[in-house]
N, C-alpha and C. Protein backbone atom coordinates (compact mmCIF):
# COMPACT_ATOMS: atom_id res chain seq x y z
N UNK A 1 0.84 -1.17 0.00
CA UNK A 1 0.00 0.00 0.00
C UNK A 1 0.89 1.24 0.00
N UNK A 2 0.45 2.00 -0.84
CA UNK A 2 1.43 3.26 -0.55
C UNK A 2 -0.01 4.66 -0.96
N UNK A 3 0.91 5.82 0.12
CA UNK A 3 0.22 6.94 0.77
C UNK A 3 0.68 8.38 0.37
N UNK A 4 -0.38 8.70 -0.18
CA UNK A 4 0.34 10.09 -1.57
C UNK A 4 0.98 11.17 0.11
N UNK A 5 1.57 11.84 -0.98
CA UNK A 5 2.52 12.84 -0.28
C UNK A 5 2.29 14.19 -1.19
N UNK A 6 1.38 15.11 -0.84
CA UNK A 6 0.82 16.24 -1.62
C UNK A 6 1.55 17.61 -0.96
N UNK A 7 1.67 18.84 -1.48
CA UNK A 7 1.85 19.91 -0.75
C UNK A 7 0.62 20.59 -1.27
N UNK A 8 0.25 21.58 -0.64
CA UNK A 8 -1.20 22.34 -0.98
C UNK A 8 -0.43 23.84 0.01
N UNK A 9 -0.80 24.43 -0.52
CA UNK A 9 -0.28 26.11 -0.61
C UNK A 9 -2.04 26.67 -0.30
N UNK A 10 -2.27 27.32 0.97
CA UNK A 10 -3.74 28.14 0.42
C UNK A 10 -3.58 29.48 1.38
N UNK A 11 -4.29 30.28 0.57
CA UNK A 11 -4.27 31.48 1.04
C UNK A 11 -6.01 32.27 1.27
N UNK A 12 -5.91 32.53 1.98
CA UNK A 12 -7.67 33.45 2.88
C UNK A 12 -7.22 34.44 2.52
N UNK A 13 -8.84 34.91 2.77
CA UNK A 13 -8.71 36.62 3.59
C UNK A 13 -10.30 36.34 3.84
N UNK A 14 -10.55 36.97 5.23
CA UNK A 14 -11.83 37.06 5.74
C UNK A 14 -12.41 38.36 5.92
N UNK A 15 -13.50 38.61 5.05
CA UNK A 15 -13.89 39.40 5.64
C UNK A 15 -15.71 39.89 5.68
N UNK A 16 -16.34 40.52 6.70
CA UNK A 16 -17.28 40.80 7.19
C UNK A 16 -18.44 42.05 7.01
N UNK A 17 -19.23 42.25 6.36
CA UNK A 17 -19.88 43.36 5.98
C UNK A 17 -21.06 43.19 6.47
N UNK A 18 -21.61 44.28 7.36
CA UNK A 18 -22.64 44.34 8.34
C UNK A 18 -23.75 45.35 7.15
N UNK A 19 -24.61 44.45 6.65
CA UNK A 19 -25.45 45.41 5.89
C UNK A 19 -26.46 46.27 7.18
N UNK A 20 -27.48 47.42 6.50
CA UNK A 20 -27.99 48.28 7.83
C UNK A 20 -28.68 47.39 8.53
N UNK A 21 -28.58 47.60 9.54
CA UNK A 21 -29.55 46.44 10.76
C UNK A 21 -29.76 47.12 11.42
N UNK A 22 -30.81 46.80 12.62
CA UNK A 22 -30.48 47.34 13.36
C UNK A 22 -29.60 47.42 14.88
N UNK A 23 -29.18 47.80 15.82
CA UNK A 23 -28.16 48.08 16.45
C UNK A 23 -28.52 46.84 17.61
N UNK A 24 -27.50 45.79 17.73
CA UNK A 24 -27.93 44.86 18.46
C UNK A 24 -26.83 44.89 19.47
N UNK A 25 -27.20 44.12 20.73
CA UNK A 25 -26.49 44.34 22.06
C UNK A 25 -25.21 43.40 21.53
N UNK A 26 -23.88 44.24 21.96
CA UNK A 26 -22.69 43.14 21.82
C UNK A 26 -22.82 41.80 22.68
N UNK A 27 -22.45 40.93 21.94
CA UNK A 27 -22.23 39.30 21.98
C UNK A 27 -20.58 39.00 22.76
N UNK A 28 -20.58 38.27 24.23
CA UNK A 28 -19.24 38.54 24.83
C UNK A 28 -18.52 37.40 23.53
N UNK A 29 -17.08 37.95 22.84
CA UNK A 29 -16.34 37.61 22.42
C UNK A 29 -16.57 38.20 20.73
N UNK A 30 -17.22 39.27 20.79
CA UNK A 30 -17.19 40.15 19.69
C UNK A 30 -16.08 40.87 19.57
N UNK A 31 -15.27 41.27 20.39
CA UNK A 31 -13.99 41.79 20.11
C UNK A 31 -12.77 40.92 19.64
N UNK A 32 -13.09 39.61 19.65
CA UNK A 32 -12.08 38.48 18.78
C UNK A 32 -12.56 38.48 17.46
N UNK A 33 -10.95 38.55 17.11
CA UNK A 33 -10.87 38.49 15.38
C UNK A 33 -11.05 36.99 14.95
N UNK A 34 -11.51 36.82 13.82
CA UNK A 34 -12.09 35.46 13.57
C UNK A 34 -10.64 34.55 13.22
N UNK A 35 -10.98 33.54 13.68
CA UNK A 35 -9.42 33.03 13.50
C UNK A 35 -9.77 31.06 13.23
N UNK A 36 -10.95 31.03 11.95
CA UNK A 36 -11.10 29.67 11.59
C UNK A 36 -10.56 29.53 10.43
N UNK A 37 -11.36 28.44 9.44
CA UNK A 37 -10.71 27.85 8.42
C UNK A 37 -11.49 26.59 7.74
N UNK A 38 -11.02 26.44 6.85
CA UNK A 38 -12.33 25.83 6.24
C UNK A 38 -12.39 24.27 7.09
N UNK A 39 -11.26 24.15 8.04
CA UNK A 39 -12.07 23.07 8.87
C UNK A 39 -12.24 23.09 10.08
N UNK A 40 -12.97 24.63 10.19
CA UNK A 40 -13.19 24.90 11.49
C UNK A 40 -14.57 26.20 11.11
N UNK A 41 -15.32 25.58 10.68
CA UNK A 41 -16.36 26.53 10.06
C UNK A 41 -16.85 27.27 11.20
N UNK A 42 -17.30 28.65 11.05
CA UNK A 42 -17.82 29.50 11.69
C UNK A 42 -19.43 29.51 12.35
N UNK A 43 -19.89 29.67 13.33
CA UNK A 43 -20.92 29.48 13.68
C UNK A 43 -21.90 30.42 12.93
N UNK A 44 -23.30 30.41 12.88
CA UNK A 44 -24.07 31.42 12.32
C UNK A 44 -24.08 32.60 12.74
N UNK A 45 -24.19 33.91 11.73
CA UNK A 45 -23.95 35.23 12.19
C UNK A 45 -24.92 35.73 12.81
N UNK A 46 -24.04 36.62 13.64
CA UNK A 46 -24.76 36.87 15.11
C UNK A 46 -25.89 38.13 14.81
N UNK A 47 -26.27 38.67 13.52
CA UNK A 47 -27.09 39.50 13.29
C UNK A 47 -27.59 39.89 11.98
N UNK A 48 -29.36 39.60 11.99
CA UNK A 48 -29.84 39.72 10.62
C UNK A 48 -29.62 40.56 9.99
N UNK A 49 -29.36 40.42 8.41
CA UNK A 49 -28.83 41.05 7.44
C UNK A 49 -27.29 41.28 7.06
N UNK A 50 -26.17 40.72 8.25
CA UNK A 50 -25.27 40.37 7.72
C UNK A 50 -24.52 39.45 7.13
N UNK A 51 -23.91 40.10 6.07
CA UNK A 51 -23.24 39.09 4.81
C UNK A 51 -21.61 38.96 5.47
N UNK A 52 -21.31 37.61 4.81
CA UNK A 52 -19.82 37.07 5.38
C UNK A 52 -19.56 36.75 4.18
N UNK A 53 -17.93 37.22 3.73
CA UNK A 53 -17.46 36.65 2.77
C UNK A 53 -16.05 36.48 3.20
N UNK A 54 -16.20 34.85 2.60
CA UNK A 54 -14.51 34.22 2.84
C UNK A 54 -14.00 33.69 1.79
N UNK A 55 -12.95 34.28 1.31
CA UNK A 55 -12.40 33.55 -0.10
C UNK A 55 -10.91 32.77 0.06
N UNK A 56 -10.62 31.84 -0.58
CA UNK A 56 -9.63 30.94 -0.61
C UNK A 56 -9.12 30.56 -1.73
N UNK A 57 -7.69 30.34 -1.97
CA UNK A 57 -6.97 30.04 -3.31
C UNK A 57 -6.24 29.45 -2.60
N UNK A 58 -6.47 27.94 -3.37
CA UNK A 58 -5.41 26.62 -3.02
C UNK A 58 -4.83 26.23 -4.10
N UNK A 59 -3.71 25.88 -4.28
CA UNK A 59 -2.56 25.30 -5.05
C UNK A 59 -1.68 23.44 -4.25
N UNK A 60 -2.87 22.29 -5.09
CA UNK A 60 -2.57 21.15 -4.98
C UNK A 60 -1.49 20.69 -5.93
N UNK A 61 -0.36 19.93 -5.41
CA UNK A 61 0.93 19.55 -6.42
C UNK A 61 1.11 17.87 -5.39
N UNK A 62 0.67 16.84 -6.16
CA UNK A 62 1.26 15.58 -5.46
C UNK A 62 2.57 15.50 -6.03
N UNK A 63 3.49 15.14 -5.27
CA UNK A 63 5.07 15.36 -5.43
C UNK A 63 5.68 13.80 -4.70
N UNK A 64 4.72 12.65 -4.62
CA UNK A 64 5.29 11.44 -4.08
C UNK A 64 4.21 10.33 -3.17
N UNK A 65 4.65 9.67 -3.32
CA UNK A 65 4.12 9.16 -2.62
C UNK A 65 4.71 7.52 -1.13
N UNK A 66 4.77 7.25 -0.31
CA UNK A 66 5.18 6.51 0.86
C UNK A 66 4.62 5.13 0.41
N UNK A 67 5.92 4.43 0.97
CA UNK A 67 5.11 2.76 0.51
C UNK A 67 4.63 2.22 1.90
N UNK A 68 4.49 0.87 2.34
CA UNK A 68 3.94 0.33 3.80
C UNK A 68 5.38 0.35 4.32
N UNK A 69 6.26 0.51 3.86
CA UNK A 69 7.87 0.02 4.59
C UNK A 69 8.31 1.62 4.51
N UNK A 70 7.61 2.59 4.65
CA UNK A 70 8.12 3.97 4.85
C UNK A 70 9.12 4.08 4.10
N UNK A 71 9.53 3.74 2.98
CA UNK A 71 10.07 4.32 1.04
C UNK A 71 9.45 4.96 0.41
N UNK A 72 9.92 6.28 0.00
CA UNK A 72 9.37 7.03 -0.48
C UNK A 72 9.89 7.00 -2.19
N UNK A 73 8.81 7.20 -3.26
CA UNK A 73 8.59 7.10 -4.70
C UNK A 73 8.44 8.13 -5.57
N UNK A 74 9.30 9.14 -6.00
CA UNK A 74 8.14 10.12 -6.55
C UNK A 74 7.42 10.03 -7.36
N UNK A 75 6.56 11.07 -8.10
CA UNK A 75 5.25 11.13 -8.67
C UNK A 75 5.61 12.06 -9.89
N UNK A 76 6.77 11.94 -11.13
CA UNK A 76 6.72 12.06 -11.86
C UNK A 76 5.21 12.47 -12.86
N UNK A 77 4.76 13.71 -13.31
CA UNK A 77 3.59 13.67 -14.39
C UNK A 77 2.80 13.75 -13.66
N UNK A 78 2.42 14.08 -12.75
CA UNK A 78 1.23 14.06 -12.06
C UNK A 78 0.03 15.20 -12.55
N UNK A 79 -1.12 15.45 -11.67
CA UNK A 79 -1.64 16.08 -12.54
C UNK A 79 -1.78 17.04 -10.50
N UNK A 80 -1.40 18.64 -11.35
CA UNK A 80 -1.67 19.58 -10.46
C UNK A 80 -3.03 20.50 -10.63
N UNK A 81 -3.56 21.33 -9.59
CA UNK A 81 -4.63 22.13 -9.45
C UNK A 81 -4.00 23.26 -8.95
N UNK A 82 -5.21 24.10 -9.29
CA UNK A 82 -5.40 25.74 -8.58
C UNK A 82 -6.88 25.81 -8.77
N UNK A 83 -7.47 26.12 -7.24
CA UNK A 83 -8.82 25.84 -6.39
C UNK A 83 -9.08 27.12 -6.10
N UNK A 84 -10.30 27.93 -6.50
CA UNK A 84 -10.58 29.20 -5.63
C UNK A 84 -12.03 28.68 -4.97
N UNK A 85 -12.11 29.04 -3.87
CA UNK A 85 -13.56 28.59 -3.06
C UNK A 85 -13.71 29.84 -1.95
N UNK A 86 -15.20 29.90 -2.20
CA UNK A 86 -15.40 31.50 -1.68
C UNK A 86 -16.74 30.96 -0.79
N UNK A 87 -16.89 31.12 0.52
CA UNK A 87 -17.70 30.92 1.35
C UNK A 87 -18.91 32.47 1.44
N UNK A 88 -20.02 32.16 0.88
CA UNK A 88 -20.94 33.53 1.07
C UNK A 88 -21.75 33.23 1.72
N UNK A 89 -21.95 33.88 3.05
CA UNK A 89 -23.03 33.83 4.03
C UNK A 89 -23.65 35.00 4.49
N UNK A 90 -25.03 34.67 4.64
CA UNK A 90 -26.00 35.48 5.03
C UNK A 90 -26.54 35.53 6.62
N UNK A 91 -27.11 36.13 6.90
CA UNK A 91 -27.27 36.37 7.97
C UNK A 91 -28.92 36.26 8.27
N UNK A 92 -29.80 35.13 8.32
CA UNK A 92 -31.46 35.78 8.12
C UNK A 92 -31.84 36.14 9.15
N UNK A 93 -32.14 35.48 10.71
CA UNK A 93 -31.73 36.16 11.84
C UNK A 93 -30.83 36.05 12.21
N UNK A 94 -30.81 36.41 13.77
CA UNK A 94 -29.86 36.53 14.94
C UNK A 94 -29.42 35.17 15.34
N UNK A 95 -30.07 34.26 14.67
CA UNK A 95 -29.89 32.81 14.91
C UNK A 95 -30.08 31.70 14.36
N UNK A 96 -30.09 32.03 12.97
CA UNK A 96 -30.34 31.26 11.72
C UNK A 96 -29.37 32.00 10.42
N UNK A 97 -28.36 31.43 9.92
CA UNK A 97 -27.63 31.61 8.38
C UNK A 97 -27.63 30.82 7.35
N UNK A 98 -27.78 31.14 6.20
CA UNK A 98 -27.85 30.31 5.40
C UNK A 98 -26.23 30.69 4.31
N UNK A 99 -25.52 30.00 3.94
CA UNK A 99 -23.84 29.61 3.13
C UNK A 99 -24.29 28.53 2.07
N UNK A 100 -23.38 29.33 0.87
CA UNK A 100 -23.09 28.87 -0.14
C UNK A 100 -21.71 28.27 -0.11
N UNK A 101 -20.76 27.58 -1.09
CA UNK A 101 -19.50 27.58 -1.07
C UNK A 101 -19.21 27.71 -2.76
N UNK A 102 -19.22 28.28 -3.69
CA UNK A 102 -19.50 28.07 -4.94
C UNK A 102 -17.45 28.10 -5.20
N UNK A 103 -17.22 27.14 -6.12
CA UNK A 103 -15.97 27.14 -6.06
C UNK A 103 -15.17 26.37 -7.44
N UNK A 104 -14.36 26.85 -8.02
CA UNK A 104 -13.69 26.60 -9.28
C UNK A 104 -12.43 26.25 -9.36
N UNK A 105 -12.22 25.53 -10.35
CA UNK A 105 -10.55 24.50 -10.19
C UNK A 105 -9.96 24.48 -11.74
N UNK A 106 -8.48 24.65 -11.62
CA UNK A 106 -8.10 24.44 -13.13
C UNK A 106 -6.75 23.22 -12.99
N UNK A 107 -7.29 22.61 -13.79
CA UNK A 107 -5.54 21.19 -13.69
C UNK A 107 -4.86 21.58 -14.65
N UNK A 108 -3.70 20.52 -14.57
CA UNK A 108 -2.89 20.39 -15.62
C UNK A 108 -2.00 19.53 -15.18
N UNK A 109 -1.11 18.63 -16.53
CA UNK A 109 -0.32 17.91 -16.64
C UNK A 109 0.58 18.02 -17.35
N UNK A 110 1.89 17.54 -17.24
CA UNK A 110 2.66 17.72 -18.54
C UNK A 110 2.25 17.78 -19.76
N UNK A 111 1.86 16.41 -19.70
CA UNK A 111 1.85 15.62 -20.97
C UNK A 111 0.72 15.94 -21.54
N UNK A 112 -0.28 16.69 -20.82
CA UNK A 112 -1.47 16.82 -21.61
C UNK A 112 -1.86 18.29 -21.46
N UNK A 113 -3.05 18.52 -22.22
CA UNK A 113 -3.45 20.13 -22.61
C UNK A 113 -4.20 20.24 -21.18
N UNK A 114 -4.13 22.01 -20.42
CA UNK A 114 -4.95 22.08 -19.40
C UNK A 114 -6.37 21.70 -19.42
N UNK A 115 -7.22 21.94 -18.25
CA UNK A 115 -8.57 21.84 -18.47
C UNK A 115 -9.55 22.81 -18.58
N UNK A 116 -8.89 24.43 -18.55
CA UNK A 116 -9.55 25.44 -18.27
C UNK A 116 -10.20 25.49 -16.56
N UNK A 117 -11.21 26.62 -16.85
CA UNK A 117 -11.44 26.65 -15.26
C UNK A 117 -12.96 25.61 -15.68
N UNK A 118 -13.36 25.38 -14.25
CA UNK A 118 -14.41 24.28 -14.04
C UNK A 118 -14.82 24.57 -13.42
N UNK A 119 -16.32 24.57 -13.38
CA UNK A 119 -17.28 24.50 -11.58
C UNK A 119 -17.17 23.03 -10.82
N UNK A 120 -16.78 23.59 -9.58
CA UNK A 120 -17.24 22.07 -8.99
C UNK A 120 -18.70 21.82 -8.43
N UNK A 121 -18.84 20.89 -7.71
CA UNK A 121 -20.32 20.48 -6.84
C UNK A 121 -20.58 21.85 -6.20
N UNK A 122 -21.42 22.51 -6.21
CA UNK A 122 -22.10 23.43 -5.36
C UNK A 122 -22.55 23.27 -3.66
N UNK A 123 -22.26 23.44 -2.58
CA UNK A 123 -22.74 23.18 -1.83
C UNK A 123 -23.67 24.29 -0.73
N UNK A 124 -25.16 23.49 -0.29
CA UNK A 124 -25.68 24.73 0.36
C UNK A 124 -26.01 24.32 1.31
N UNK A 125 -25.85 25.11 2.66
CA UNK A 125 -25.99 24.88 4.07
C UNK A 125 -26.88 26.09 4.98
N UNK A 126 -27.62 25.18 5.38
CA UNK A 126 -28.84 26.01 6.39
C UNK A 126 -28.14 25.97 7.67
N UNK A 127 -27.84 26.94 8.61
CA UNK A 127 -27.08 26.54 9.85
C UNK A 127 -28.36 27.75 10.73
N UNK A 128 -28.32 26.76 12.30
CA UNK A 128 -28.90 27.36 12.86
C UNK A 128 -28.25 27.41 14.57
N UNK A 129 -28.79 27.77 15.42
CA UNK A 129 -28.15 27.45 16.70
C UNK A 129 -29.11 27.34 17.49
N UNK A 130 -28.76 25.74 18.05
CA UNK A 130 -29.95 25.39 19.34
C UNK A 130 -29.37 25.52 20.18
N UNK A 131 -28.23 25.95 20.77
CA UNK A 131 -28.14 26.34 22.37
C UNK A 131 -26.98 27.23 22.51
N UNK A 132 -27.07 28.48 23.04
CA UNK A 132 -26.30 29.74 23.32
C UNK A 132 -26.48 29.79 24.83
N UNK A 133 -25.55 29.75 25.16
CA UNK A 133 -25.41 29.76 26.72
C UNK A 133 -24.55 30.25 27.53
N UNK A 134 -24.61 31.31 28.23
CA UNK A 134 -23.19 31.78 28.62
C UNK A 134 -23.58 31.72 30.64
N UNK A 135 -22.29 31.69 31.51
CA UNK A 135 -22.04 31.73 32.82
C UNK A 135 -21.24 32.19 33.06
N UNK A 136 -21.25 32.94 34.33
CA UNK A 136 -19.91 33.41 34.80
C UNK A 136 -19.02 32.83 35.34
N UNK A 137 -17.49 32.94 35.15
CA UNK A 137 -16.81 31.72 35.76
C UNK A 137 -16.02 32.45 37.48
N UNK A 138 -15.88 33.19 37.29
CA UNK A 138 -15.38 34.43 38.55
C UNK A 138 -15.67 36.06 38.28
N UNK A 139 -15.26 36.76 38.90
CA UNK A 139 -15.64 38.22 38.35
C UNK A 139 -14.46 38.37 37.12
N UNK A 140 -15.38 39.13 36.39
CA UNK A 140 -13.87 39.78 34.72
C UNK A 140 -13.75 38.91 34.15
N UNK A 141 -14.36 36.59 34.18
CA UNK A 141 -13.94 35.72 33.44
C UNK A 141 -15.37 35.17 33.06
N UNK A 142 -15.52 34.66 31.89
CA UNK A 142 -16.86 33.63 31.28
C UNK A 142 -16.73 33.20 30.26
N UNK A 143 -17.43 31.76 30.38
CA UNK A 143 -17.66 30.78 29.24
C UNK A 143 -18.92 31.36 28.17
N UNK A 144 -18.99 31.02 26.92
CA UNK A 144 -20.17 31.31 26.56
C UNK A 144 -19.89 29.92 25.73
N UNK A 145 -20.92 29.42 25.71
CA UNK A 145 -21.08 27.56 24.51
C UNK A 145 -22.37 28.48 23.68
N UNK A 146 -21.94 27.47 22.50
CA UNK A 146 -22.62 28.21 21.37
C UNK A 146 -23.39 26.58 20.83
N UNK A 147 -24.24 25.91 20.10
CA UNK A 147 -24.45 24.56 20.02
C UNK A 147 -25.08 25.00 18.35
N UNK A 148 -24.45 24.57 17.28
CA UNK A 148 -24.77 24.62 16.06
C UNK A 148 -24.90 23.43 15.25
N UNK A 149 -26.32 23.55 14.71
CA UNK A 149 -26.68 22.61 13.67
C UNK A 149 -26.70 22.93 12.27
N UNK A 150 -26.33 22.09 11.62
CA UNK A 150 -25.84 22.36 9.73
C UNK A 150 -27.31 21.28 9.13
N UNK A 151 -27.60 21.58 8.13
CA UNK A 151 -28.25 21.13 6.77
C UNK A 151 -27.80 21.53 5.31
N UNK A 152 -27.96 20.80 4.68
CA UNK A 152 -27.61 21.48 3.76
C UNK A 152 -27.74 20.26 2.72
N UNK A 153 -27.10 20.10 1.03
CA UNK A 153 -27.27 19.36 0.08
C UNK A 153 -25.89 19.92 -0.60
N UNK A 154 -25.35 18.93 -1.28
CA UNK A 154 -24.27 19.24 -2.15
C UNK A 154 -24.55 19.07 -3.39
N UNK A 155 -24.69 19.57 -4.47
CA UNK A 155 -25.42 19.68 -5.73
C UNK A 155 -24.49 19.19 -6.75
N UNK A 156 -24.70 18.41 -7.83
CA UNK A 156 -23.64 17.96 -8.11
C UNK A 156 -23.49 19.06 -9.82
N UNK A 157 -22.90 20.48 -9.69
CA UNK A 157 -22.94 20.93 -10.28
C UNK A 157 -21.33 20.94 -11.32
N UNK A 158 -20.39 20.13 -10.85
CA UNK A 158 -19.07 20.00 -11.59
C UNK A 158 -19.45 18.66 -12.81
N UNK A 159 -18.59 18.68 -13.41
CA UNK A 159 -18.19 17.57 -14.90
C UNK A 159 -18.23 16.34 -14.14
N UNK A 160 -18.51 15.22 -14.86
CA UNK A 160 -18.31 14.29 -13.97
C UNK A 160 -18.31 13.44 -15.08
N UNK A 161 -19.11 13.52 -15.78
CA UNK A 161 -19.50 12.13 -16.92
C UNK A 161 -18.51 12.92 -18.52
N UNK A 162 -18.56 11.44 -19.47
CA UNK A 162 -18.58 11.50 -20.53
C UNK A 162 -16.94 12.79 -21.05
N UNK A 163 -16.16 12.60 -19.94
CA UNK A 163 -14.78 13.13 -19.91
C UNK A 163 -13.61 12.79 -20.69
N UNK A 164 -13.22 13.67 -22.10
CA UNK A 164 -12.27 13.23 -22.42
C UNK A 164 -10.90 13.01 -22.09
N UNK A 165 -10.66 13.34 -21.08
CA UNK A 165 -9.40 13.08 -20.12
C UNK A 165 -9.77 13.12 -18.85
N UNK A 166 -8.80 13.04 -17.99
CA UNK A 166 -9.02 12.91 -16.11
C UNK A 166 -8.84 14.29 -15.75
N UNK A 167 -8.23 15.50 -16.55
CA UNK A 167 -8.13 16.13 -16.04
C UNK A 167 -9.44 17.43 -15.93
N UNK A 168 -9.98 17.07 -16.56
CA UNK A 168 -11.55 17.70 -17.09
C UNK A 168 -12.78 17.51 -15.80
N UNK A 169 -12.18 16.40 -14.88
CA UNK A 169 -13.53 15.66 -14.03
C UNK A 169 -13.27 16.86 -12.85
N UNK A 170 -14.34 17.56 -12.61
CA UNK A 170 -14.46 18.31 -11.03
C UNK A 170 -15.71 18.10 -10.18
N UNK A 171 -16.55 17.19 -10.59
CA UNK A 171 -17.74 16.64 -9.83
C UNK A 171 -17.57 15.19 -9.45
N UNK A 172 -18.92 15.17 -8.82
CA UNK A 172 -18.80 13.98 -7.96
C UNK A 172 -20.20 12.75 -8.72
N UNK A 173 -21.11 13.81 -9.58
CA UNK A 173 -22.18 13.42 -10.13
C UNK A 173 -23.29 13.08 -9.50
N UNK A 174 -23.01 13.14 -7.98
CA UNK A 174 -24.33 12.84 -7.45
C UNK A 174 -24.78 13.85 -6.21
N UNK A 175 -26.12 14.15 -5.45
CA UNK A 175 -26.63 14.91 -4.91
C UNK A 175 -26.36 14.02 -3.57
N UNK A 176 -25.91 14.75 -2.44
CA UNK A 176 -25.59 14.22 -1.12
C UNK A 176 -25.77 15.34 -0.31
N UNK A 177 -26.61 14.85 0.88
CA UNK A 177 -26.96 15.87 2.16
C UNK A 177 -26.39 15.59 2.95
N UNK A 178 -25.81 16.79 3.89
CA UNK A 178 -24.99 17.48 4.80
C UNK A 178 -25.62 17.36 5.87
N UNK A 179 -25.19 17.09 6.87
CA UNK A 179 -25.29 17.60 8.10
C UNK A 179 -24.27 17.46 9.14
N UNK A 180 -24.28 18.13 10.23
CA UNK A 180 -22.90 18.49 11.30
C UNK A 180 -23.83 19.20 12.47
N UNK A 181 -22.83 19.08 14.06
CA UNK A 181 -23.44 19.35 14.53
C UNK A 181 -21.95 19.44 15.37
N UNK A 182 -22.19 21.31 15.72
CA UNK A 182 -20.53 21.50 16.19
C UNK A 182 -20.94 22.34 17.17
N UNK A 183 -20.18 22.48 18.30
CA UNK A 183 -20.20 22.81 19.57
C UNK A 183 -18.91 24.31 19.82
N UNK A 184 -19.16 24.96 20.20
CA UNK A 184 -18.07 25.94 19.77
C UNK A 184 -18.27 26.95 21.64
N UNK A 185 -16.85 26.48 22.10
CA UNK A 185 -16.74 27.25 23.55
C UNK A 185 -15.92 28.58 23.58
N UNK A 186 -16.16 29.54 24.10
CA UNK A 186 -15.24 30.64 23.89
C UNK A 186 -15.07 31.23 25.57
N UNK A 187 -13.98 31.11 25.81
CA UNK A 187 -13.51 31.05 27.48
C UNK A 187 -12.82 32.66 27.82
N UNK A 188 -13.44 33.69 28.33
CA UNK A 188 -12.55 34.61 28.49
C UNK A 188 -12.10 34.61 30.08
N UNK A 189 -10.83 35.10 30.51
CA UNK A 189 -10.04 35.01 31.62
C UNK A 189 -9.47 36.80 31.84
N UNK A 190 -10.14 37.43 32.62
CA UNK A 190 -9.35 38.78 32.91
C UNK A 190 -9.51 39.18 31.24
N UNK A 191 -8.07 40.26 31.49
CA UNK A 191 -8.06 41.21 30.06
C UNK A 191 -7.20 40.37 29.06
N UNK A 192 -7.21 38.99 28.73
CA UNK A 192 -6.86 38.58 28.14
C UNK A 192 -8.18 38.28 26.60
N UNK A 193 -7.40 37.97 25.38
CA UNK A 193 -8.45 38.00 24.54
C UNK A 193 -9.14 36.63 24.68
N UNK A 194 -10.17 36.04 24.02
CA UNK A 194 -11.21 35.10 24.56
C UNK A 194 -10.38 33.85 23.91
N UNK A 195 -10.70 32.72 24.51
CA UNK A 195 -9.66 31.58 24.35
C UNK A 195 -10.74 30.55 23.53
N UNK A 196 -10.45 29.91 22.54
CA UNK A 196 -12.08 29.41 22.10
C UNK A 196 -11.75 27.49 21.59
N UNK A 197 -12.98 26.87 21.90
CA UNK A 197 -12.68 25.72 21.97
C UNK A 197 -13.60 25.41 20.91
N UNK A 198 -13.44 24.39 19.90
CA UNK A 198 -14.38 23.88 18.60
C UNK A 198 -14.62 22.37 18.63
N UNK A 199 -15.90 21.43 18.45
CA UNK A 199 -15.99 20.45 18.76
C UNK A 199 -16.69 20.09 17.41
């Protein structure tokens, strides 16, 4: 058995646009800068009518691969990507968001002609929150637990069939529903910034 050995390069930028709302009481740990990632998804936004946009550019290169006796092989010809995926979220209430992830990929190989850019699967997610809960832990320190549920469907909007090469395929061809259910703690201590735990 042997176990690819990839490097992937990706680069963010997050950022947050509060369309007019109206003026809602600060949420303790609103003064922390957001500090997730696409595998550490963000809980639903904390106020109707705001939009979240997160964009990402990844650069996949398999460069080898490991055998069962830890020998490593390289991967001559392989076929590389460049991934942009842009997370757009809405805000409908104070406790319900609904996210898109709409996102595009281009390959290439030596030996063969690129594939241009491609859509992949579309994916859409209803997120809501069944339990917000905060306590005090001493004076100046508190927990707040946040309890978030996902829905959603993955649409199978990339190439999938009837491909004249491998490097052309960016779907999966079939429709599959989502769901997750993530727990998210945010611990503040004195004047320190809020310490946050993801489950």
């Amino acid at each position: 058995m042997r176990f690819p050995l990839e490097i992937v390069l990706c680069l963010s930028l997050t950022a947050a646009v509060l369309l007019p709302t109206s003026r809602a009481h600060a949420v303790p740990g609103d003064e922390q800068a957001y500090s997730g990632s696409l595998f550490s998804p963000p809980t639903p936004l904390p106020k109707a009518g705001a939009f979240y946009v997160e964009p990402y550019l990844y650069v996949g290169s398999p460069i080898g691969q490991f055998g069962s006796q830890g020998d490593y092989h390289p991967l001559p010809g392989v076929q590389r990507s460049v991934s942009s995926l842009i997370i757009l979220k809405y805000g409908i209430t104070n406790r319900i968001s609904v996210y898109i992830t709409p996102q595009v990929q281009y390959s290439w190989q030596r030996s063969a002609t690129p594939s241009g850019l491609k859509f992949t699967d579309l994916s859409f997610v209803l997120q809501g929150v069944a339990l917000d809960r905060q306590s005090r832990l001493w004076p100046g320190s508190w927990q707040h637990s946040t309890l978030t549920v996902d829905l959603g469907m993955n649409f199978p909007t990339g190439s999938y069939d009837r491909l004249s090469r491998p490097q052309d395929g960016s779907g999966s061809g079939v429709y599959s529903f989502r769901y997750g259910l993530t727990d998210q703690t945010g611990f503040k201590f004195g004047h320190m910034r809020p310490f946050r735990v993801r489950l």
